[in-house]
ModelCIF file with pLDDT and N, C-alpha, C, O atoms, coordinates in Angstrom:
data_MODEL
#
_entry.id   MODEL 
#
_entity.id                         1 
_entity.type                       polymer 
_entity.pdbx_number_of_molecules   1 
#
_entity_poly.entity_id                      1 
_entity_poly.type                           'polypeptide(L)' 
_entity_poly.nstd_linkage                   no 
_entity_poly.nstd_monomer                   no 
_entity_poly.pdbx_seq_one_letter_code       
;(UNK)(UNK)(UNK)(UNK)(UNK)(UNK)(UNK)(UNK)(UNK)(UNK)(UNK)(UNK)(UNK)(UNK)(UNK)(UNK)
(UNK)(UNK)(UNK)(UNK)(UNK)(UNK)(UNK)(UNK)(UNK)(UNK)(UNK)(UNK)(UNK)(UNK)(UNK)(UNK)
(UNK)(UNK)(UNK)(UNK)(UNK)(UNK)(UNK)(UNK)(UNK)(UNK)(UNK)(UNK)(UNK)(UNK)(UNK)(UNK)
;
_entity_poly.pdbx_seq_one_letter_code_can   XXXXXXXXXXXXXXXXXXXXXXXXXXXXXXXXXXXXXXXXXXXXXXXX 
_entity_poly.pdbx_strand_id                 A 
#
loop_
_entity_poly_seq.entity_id 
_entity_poly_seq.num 
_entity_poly_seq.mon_id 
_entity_poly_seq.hetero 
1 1  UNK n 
1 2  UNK n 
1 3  UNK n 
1 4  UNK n 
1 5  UNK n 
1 6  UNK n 
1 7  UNK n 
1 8  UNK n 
1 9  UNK n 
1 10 UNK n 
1 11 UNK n 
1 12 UNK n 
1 13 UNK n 
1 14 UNK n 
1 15 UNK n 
1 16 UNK n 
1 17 UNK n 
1 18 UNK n 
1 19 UNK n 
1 20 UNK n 
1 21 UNK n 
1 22 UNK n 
1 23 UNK n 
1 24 UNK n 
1 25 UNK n 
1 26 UNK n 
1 27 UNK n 
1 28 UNK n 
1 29 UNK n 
1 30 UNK n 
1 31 UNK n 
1 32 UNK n 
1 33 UNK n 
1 34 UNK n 
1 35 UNK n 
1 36 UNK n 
1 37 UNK n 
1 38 UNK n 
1 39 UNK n 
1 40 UNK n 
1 41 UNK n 
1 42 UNK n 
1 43 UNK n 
1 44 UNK n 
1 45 UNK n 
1 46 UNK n 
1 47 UNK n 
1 48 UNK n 
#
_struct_asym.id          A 
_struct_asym.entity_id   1 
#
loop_
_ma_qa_metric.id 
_ma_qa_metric.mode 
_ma_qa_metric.name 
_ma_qa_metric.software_group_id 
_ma_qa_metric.type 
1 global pLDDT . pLDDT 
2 local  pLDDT . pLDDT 
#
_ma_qa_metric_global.metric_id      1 
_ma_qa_metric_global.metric_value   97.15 
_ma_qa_metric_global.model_id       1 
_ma_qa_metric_global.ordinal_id     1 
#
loop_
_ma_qa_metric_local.label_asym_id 
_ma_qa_metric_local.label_comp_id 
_ma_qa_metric_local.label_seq_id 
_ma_qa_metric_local.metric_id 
_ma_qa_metric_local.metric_value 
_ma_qa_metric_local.model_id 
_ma_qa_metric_local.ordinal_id 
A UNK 1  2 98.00 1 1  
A UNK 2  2 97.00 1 2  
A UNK 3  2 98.00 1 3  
A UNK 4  2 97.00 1 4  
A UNK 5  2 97.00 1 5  
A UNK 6  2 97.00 1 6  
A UNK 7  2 94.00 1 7  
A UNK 8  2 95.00 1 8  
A UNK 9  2 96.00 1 9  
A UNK 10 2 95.00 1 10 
A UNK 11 2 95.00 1 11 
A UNK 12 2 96.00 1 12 
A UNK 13 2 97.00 1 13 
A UNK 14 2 98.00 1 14 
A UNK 15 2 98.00 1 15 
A UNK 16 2 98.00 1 16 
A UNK 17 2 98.00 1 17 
A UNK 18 2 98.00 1 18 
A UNK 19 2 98.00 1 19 
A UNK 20 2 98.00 1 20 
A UNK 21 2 98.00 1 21 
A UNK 22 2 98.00 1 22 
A UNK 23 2 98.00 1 23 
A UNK 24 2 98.00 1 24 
A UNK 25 2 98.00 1 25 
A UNK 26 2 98.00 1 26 
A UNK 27 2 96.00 1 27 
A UNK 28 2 96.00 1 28 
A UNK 29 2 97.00 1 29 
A UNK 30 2 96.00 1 30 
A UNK 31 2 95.00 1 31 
A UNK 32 2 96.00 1 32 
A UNK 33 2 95.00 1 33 
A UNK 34 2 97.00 1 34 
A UNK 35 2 98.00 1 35 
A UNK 36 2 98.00 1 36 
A UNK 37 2 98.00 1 37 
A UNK 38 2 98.00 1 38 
A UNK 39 2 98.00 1 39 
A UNK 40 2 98.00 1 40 
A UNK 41 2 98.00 1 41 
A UNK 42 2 96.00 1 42 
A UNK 43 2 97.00 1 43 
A UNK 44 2 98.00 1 44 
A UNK 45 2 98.00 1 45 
A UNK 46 2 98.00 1 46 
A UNK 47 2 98.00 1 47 
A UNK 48 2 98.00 1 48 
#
loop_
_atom_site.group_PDB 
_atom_site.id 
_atom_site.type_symbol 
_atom_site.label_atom_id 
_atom_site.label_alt_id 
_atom_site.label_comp_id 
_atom_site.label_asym_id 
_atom_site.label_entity_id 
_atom_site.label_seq_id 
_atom_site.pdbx_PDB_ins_code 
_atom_site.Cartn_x 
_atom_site.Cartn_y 
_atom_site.Cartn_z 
_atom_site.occupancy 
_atom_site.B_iso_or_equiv 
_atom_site.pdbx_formal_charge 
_atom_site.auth_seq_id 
_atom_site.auth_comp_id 
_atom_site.auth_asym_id 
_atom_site.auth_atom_id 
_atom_site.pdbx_PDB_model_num 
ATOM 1   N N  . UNK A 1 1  ? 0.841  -1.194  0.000  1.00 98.00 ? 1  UNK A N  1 
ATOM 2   C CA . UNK A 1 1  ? 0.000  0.000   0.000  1.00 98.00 ? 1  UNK A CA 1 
ATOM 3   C C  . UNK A 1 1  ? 0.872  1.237   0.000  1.00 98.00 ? 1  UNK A C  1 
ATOM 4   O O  . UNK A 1 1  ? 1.811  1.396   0.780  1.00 98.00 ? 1  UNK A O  1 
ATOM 5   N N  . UNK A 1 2  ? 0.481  2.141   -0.968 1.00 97.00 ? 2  UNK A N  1 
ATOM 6   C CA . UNK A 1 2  ? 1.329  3.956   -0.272 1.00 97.00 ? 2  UNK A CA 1 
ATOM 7   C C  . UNK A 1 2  ? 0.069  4.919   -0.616 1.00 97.00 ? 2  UNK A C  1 
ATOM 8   O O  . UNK A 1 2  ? -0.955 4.859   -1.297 1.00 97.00 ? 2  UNK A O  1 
ATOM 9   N N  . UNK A 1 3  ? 0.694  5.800   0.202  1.00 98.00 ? 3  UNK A N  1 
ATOM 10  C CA . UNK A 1 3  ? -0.396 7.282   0.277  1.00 98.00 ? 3  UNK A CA 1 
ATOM 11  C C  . UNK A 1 3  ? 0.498  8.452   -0.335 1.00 98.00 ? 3  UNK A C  1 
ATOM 12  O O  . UNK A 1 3  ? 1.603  8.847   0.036  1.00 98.00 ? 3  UNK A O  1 
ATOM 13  N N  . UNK A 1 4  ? -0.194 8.826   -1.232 1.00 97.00 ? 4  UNK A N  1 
ATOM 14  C CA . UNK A 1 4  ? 0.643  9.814   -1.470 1.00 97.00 ? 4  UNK A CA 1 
ATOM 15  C C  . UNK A 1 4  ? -0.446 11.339  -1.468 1.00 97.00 ? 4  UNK A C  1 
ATOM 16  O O  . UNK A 1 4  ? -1.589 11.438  -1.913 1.00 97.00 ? 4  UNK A O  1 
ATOM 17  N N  . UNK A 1 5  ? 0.697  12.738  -0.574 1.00 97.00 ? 5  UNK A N  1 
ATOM 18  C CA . UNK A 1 5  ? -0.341 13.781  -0.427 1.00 97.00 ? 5  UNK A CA 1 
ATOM 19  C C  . UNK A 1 5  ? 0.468  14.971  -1.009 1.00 97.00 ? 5  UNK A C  1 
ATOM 20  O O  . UNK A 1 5  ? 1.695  15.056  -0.954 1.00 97.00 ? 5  UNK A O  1 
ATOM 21  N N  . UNK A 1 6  ? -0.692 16.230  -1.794 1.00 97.00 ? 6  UNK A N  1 
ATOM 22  C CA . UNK A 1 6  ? -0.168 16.939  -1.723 1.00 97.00 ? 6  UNK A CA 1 
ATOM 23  C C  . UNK A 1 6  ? -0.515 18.062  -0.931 1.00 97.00 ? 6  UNK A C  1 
ATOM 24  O O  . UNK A 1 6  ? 0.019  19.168  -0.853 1.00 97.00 ? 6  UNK A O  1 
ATOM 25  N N  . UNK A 1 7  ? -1.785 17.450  -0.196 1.00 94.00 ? 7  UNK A N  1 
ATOM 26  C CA . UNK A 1 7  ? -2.963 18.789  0.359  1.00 94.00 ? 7  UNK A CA 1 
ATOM 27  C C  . UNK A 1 7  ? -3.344 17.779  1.547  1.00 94.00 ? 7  UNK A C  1 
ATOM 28  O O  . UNK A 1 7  ? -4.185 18.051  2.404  1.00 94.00 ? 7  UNK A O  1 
ATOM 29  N N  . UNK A 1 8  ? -2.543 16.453  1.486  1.00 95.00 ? 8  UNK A N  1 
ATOM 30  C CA . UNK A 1 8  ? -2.736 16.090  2.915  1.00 95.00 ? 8  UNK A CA 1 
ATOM 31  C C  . UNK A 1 8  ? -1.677 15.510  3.625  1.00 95.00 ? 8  UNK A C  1 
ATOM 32  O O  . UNK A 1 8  ? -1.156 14.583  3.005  1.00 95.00 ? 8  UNK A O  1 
ATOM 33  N N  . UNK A 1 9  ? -1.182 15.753  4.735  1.00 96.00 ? 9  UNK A N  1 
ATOM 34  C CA . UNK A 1 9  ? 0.210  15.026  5.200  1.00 96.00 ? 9  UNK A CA 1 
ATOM 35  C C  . UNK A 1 9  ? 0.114  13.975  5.808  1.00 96.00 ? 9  UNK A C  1 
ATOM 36  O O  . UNK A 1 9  ? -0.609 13.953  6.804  1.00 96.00 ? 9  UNK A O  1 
ATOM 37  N N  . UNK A 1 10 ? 0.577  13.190  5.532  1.00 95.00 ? 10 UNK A N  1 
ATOM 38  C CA . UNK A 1 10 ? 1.037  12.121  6.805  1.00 95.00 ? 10 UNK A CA 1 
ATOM 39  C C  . UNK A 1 10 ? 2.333  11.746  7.001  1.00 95.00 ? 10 UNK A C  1 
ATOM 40  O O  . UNK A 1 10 ? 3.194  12.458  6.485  1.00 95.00 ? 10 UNK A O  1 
ATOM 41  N N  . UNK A 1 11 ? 2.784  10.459  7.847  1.00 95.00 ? 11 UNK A N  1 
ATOM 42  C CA . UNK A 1 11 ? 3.895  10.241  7.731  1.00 95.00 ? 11 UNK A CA 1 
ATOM 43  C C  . UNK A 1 11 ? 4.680  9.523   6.787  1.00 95.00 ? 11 UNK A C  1 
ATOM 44  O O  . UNK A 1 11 ? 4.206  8.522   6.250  1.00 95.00 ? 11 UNK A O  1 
ATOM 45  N N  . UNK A 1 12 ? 6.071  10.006  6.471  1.00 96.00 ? 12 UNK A N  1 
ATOM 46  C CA . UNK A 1 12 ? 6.315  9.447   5.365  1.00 96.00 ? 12 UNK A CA 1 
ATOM 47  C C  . UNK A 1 12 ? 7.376  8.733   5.793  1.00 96.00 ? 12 UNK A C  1 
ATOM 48  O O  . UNK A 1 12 ? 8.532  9.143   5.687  1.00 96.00 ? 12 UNK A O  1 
ATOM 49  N N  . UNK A 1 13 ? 7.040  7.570   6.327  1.00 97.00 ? 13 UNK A N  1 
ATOM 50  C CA . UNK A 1 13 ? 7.852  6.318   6.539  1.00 97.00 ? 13 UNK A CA 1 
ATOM 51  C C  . UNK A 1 13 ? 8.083  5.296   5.623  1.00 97.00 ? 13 UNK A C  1 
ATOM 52  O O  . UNK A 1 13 ? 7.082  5.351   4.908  1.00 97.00 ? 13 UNK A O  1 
ATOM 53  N N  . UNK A 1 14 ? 8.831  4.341   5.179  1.00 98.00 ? 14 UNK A N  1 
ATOM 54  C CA . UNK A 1 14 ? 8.378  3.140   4.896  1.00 98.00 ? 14 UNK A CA 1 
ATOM 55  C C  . UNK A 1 14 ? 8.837  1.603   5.693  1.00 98.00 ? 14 UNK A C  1 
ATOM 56  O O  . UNK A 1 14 ? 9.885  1.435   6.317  1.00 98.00 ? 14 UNK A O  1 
ATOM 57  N N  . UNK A 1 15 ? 7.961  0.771   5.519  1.00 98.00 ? 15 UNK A N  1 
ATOM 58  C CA . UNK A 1 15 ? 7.742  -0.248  6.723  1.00 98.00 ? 15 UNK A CA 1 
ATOM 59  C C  . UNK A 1 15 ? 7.771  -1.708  5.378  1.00 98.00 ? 15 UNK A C  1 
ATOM 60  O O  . UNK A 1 15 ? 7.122  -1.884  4.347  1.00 98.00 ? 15 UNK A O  1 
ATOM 61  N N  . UNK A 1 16 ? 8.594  -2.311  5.902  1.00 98.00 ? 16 UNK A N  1 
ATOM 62  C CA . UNK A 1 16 ? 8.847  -3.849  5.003  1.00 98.00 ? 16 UNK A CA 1 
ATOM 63  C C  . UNK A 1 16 ? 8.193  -4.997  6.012  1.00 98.00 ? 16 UNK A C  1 
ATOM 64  O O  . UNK A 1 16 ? 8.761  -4.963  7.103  1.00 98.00 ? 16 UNK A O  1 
ATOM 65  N N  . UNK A 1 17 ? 7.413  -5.750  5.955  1.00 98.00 ? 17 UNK A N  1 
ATOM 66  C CA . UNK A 1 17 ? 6.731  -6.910  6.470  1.00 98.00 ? 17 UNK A CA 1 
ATOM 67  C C  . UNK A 1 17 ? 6.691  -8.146  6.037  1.00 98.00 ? 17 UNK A C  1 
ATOM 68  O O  . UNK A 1 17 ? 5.902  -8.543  5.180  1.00 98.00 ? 17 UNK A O  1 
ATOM 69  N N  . UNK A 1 18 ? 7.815  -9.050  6.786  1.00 98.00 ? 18 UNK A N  1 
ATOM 70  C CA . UNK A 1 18 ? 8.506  -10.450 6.336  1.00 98.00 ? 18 UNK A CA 1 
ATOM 71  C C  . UNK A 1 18 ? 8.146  -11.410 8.125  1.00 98.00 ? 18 UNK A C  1 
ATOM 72  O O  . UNK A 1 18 ? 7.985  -11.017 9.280  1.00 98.00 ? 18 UNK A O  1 
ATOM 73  N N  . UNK A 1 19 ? 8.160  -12.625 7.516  1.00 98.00 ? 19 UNK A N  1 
ATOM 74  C CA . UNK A 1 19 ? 7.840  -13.725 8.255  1.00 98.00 ? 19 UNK A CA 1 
ATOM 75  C C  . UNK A 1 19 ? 8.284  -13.773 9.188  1.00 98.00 ? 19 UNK A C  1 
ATOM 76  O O  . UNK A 1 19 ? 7.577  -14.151 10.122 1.00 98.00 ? 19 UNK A O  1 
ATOM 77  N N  . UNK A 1 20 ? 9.914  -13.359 9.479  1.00 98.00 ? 20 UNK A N  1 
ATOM 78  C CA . UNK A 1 20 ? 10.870 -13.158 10.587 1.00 98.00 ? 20 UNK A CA 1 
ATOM 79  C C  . UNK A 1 20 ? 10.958 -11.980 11.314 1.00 98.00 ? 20 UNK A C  1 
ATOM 80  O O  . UNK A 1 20 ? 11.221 -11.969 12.516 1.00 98.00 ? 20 UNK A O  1 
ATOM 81  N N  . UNK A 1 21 ? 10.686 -10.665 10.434 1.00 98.00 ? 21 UNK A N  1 
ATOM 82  C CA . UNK A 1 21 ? 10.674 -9.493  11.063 1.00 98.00 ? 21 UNK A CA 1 
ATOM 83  C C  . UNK A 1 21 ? 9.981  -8.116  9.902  1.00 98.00 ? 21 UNK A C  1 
ATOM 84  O O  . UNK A 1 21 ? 8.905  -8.099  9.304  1.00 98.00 ? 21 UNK A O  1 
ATOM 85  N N  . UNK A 1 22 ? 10.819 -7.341  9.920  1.00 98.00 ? 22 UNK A N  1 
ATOM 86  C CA . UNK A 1 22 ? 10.296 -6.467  9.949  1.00 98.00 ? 22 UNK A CA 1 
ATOM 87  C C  . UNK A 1 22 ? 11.777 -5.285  9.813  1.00 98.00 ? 22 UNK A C  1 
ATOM 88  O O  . UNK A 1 22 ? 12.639 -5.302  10.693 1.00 98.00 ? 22 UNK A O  1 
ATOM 89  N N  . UNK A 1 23 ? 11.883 -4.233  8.487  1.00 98.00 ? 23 UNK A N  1 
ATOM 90  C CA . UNK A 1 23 ? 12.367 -3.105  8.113  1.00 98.00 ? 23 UNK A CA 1 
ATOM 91  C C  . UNK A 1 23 ? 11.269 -1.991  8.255  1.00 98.00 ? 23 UNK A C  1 
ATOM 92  O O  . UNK A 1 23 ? 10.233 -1.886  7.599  1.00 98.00 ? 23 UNK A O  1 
ATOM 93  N N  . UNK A 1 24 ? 11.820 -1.031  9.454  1.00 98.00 ? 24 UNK A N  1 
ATOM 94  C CA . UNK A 1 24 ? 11.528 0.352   9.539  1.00 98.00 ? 24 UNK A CA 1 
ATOM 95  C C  . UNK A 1 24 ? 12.387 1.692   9.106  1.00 98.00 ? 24 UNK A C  1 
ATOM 96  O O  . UNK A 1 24 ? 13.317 2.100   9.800  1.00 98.00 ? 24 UNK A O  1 
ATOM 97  N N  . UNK A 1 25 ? 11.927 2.403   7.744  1.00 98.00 ? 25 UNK A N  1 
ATOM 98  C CA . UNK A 1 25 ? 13.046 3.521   7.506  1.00 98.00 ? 25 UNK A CA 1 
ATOM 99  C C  . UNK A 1 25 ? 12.257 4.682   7.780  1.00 98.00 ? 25 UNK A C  1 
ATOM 100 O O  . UNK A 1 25 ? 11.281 4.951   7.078  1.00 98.00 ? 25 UNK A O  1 
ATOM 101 N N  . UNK A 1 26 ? 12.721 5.617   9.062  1.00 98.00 ? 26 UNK A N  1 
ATOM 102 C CA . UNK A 1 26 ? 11.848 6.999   9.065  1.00 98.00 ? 26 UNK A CA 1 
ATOM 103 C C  . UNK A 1 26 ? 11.939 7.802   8.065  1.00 98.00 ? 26 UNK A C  1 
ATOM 104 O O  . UNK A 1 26 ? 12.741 7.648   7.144  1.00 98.00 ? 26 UNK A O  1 
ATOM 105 N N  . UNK A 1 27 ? 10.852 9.039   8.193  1.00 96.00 ? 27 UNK A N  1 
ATOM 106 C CA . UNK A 1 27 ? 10.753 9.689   7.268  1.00 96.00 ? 27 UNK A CA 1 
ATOM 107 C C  . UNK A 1 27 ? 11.746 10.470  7.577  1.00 96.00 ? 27 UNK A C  1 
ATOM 108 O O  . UNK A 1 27 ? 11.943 10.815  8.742  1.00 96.00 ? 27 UNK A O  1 
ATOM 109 N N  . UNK A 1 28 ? 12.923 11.064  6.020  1.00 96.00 ? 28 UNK A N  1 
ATOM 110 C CA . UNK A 1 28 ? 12.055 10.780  4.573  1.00 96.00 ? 28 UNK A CA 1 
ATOM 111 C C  . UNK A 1 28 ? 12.797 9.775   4.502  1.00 96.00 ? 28 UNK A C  1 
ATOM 112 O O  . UNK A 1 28 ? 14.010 9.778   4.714  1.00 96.00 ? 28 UNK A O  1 
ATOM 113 N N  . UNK A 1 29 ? 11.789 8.366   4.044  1.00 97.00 ? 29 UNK A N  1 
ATOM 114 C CA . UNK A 1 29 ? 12.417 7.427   3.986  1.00 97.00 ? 29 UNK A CA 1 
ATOM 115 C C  . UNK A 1 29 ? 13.470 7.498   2.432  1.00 97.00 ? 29 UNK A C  1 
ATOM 116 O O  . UNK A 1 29 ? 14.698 7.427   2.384  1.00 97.00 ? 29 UNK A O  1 
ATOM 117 N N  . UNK A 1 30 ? 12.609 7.639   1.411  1.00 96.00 ? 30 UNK A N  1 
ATOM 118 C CA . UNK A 1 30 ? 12.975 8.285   0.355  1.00 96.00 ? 30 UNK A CA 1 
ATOM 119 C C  . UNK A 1 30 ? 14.780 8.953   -0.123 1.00 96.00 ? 30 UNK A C  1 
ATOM 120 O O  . UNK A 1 30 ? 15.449 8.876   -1.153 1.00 96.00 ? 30 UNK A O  1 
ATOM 121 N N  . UNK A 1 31 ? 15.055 9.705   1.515  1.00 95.00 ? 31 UNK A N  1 
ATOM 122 C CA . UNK A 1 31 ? 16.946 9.594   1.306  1.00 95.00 ? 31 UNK A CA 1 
ATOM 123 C C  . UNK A 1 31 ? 17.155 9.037   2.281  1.00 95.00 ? 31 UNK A C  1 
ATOM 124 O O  . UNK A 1 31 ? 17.309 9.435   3.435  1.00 95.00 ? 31 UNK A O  1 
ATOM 125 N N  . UNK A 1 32 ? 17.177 7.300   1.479  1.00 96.00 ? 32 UNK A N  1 
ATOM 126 C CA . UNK A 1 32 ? 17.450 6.360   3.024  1.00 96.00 ? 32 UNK A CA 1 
ATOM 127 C C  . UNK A 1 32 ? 19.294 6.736   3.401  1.00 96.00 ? 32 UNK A C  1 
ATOM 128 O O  . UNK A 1 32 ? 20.358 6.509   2.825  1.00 96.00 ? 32 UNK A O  1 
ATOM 129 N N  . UNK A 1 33 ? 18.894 7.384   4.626  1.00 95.00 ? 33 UNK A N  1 
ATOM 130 C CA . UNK A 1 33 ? 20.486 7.003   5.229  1.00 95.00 ? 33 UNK A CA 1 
ATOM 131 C C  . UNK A 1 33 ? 20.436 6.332   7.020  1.00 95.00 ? 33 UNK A C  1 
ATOM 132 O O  . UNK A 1 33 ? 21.285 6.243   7.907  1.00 95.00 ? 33 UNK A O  1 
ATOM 133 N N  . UNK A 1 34 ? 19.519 6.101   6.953  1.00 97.00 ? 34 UNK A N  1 
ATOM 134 C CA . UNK A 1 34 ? 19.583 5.165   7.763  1.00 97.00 ? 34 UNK A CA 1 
ATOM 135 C C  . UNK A 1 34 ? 17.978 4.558   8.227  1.00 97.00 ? 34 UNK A C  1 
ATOM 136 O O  . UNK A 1 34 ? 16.927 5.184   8.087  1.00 97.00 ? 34 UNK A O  1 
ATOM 137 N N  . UNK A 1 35 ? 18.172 2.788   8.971  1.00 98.00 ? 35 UNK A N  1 
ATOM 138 C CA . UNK A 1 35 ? 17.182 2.175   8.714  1.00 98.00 ? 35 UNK A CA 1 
ATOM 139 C C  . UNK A 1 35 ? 17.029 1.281   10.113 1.00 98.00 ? 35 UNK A C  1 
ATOM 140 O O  . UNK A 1 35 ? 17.584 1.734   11.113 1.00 98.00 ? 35 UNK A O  1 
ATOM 141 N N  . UNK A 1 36 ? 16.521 0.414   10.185 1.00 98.00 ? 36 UNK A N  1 
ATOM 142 C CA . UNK A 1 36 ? 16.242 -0.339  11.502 1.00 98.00 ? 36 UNK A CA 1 
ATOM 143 C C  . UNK A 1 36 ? 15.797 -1.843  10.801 1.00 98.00 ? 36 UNK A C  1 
ATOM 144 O O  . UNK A 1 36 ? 15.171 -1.834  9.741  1.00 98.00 ? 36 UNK A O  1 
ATOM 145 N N  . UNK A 1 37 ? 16.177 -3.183  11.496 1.00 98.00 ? 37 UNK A N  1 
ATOM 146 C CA . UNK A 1 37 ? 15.559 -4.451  11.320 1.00 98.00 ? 37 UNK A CA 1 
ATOM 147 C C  . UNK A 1 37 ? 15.435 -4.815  12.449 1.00 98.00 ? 37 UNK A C  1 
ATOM 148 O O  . UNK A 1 37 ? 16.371 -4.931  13.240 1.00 98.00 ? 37 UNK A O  1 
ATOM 149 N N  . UNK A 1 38 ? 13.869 -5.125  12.765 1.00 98.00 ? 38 UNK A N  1 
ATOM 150 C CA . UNK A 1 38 ? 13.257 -5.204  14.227 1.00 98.00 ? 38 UNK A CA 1 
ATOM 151 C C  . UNK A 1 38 ? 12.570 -6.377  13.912 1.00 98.00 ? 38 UNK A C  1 
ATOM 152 O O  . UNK A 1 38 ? 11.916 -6.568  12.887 1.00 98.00 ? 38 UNK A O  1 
ATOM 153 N N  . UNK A 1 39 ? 12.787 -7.344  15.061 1.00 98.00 ? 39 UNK A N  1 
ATOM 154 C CA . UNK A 1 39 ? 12.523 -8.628  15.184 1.00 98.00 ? 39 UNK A CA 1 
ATOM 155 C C  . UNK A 1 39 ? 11.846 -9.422  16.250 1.00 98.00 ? 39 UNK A C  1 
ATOM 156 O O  . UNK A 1 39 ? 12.862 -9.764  16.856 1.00 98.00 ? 39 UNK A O  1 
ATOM 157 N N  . UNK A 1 40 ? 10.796 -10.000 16.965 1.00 98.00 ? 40 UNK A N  1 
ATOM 158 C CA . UNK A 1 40 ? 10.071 -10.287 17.750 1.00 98.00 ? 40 UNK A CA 1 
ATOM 159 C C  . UNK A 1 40 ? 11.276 -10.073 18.950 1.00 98.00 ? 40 UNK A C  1 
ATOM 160 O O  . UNK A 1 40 ? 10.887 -9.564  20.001 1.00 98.00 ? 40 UNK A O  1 
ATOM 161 N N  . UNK A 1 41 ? 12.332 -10.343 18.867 1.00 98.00 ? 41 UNK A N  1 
ATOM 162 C CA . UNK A 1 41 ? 13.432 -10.072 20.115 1.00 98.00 ? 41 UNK A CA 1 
ATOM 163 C C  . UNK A 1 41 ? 13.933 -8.869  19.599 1.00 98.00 ? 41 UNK A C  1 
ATOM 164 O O  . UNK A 1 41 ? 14.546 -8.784  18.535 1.00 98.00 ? 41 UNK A O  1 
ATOM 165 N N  . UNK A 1 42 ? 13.679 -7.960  20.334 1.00 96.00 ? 42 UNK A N  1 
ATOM 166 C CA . UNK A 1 42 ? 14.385 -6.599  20.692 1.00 96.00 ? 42 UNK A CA 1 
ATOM 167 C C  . UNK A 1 42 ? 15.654 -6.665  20.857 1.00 96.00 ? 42 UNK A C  1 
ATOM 168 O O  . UNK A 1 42 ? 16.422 -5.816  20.404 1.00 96.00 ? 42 UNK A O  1 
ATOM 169 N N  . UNK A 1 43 ? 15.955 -7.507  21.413 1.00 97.00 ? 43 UNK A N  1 
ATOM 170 C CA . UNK A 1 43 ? 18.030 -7.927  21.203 1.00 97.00 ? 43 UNK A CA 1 
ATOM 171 C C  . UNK A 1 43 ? 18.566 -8.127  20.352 1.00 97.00 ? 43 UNK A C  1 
ATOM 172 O O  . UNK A 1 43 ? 19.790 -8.258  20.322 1.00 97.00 ? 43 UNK A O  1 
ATOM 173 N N  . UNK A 1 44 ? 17.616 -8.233  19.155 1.00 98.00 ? 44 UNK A N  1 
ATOM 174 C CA . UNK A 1 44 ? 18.311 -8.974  17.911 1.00 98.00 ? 44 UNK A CA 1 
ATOM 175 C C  . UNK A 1 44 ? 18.342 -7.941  17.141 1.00 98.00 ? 44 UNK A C  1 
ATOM 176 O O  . UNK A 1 44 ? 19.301 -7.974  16.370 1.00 98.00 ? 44 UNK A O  1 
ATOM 177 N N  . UNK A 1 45 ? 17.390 -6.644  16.995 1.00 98.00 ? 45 UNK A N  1 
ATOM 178 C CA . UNK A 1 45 ? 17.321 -5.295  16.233 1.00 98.00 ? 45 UNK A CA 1 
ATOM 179 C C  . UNK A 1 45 ? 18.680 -4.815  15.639 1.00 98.00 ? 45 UNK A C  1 
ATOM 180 O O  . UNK A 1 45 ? 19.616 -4.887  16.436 1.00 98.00 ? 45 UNK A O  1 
ATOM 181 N N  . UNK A 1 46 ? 18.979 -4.333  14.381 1.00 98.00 ? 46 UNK A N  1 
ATOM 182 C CA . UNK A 1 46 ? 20.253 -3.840  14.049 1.00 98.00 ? 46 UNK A CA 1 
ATOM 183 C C  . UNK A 1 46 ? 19.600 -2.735  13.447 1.00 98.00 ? 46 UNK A C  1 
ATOM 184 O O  . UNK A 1 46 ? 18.552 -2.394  12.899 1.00 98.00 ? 46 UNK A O  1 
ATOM 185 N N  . UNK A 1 47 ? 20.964 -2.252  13.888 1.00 98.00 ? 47 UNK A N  1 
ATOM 186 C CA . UNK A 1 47 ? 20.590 -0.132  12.897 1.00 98.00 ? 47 UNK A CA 1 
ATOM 187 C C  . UNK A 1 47 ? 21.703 -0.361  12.069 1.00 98.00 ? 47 UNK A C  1 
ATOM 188 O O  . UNK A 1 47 ? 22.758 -0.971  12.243 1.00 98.00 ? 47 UNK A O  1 
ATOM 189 N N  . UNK A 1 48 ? 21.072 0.471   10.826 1.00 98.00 ? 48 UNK A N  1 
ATOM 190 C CA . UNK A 1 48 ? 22.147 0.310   9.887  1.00 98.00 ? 48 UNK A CA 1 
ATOM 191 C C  . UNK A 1 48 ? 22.300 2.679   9.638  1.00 98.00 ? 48 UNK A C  1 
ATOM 192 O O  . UNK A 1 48 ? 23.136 3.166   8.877  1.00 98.00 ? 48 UNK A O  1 
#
């Protein structure tokens, strides 16, 4: 799914959804320079 606004804002994140976990890039995700892989264990999370 994406939303795209020009007269309405939201957040502009993007979010990846896999069997094991899960990629979070904040906004603007768009100039990714940095990202997150978050995983049912919080110990296991890496920042890139």
């Amino acid at each position: 799914s994406f939303k795209l606004g020009l007269g309405v804002k939201t957040e502009g994140n993007l979010i990846i959804s896999g069997t094991k976990g899960y990629i979070y890039v904040p906004s603007p995700w768009w100039k990714t320079d940095y990202f997150e892989i978050r995983y049912e264990d919080p110990t296991e999370n890496k920042r890139y």
